[in-house]
C-alpha atoms as a PDB file:
ATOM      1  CA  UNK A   1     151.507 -94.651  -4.418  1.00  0.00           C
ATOM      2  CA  UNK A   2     147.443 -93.648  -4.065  1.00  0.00           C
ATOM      3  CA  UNK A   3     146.676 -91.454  -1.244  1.00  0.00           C
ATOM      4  CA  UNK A   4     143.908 -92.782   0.812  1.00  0.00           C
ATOM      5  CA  UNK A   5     142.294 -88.981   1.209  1.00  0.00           C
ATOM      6  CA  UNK A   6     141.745 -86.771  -1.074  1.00  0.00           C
ATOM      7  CA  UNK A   7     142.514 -83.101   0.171  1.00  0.00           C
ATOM      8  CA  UNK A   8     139.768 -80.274  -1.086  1.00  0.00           C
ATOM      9  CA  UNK A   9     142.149 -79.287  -3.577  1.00  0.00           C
ATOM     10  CA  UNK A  10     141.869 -82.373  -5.118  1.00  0.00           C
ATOM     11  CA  UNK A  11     137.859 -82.603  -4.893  1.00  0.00           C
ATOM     12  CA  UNK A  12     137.483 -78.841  -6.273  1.00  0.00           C
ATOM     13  CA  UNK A  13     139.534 -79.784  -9.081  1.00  0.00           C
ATOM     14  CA  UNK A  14     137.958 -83.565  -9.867  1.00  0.00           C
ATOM     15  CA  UNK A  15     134.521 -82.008  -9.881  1.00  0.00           C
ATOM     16  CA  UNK A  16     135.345 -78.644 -11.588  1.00  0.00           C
ATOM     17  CA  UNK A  17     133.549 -76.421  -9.012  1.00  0.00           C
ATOM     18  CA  UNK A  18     135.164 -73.718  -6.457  1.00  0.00           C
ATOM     19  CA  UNK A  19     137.391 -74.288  -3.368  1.00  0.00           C
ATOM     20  CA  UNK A  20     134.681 -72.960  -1.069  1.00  0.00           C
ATOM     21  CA  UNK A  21     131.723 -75.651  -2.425  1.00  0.00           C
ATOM     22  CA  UNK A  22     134.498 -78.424  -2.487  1.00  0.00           C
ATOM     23  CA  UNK A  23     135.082 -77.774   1.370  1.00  0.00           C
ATOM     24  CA  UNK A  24     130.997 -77.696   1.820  1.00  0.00           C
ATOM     25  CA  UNK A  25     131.035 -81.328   0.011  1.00  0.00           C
ATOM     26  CA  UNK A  26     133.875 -82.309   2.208  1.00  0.00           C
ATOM     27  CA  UNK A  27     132.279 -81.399   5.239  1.00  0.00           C
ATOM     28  CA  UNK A  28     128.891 -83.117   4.204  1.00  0.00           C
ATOM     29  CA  UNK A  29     131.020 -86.118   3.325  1.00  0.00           C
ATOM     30  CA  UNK A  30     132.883 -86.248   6.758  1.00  0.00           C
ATOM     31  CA  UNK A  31     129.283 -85.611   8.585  1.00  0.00           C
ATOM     32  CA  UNK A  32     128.144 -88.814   6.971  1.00  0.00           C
ATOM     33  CA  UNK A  33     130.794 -90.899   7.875  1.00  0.00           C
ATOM     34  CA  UNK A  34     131.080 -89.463  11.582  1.00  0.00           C
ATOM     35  CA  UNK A  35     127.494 -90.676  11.920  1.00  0.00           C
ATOM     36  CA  UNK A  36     128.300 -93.788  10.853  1.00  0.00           C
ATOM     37  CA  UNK A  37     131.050 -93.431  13.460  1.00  0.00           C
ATOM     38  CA  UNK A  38     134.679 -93.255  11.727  1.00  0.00           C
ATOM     39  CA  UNK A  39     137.211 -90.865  12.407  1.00  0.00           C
ATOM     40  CA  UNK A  40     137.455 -88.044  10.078  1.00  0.00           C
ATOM     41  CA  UNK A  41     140.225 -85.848   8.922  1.00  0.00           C
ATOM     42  CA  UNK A  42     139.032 -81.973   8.862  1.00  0.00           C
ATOM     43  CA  UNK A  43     139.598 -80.863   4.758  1.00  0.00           C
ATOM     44  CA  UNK A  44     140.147 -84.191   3.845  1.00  0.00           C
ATOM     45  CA  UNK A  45     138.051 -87.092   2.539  1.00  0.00           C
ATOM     46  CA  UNK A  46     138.098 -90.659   2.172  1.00  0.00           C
ATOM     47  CA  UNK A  47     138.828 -91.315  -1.752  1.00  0.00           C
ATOM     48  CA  UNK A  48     136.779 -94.470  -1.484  1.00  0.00           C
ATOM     49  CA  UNK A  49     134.207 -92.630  -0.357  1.00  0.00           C
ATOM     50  CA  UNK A  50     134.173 -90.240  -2.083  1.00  0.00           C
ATOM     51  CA  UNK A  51     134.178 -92.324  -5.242  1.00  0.00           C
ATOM     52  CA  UNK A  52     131.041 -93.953  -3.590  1.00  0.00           C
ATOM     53  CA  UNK A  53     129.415 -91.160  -3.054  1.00  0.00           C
ATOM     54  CA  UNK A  54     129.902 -89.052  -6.104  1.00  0.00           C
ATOM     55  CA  UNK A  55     130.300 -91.697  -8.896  1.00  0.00           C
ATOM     56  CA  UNK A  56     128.455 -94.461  -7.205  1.00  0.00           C
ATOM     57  CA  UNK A  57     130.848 -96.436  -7.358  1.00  0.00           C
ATOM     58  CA  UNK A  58     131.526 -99.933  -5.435  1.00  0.00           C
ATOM     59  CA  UNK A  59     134.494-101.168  -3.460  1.00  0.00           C
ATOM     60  CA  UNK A  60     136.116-104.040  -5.858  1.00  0.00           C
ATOM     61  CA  UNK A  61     134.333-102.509  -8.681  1.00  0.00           C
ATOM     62  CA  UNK A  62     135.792-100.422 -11.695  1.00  0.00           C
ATOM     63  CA  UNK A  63     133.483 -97.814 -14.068  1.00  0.00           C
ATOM     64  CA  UNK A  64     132.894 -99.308 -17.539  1.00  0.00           C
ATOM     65  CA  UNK A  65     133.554 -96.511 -20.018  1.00  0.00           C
END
């Protein structure tokens, strides 16, 4: 089963950069989406958008490779 969130962890190691600048993105990530008024988990990020964000990637769409 896919988690929904992706824990800093995860983000640090999916991007190759530190812990501290994964938990910098995560907070940036969970600013946007509290001003767009969801709920946020603190060290935690939506995967979707995430995904979005990062990759630019689409709900309902895959990456061609």
């Amino acid at each position: 089963m896919s988690n929904t969130f992706m824990r800093v962890d995860e983000v640090a190691e999916e991007l190759g950069v530190s812990k501290p600048y994964a938990y910098k993105l995560v907070q940036k990530l969970n600013e946007e989406l509290k001003r767009k008024n969801y709920i946020t988990i603190s060290g935690r990020v939506s995967k979707q958008y995430f995904q979005e964000r990062i990759y630019g990637l689409r709900a309902g769409k895959e990456r061609s490779e």
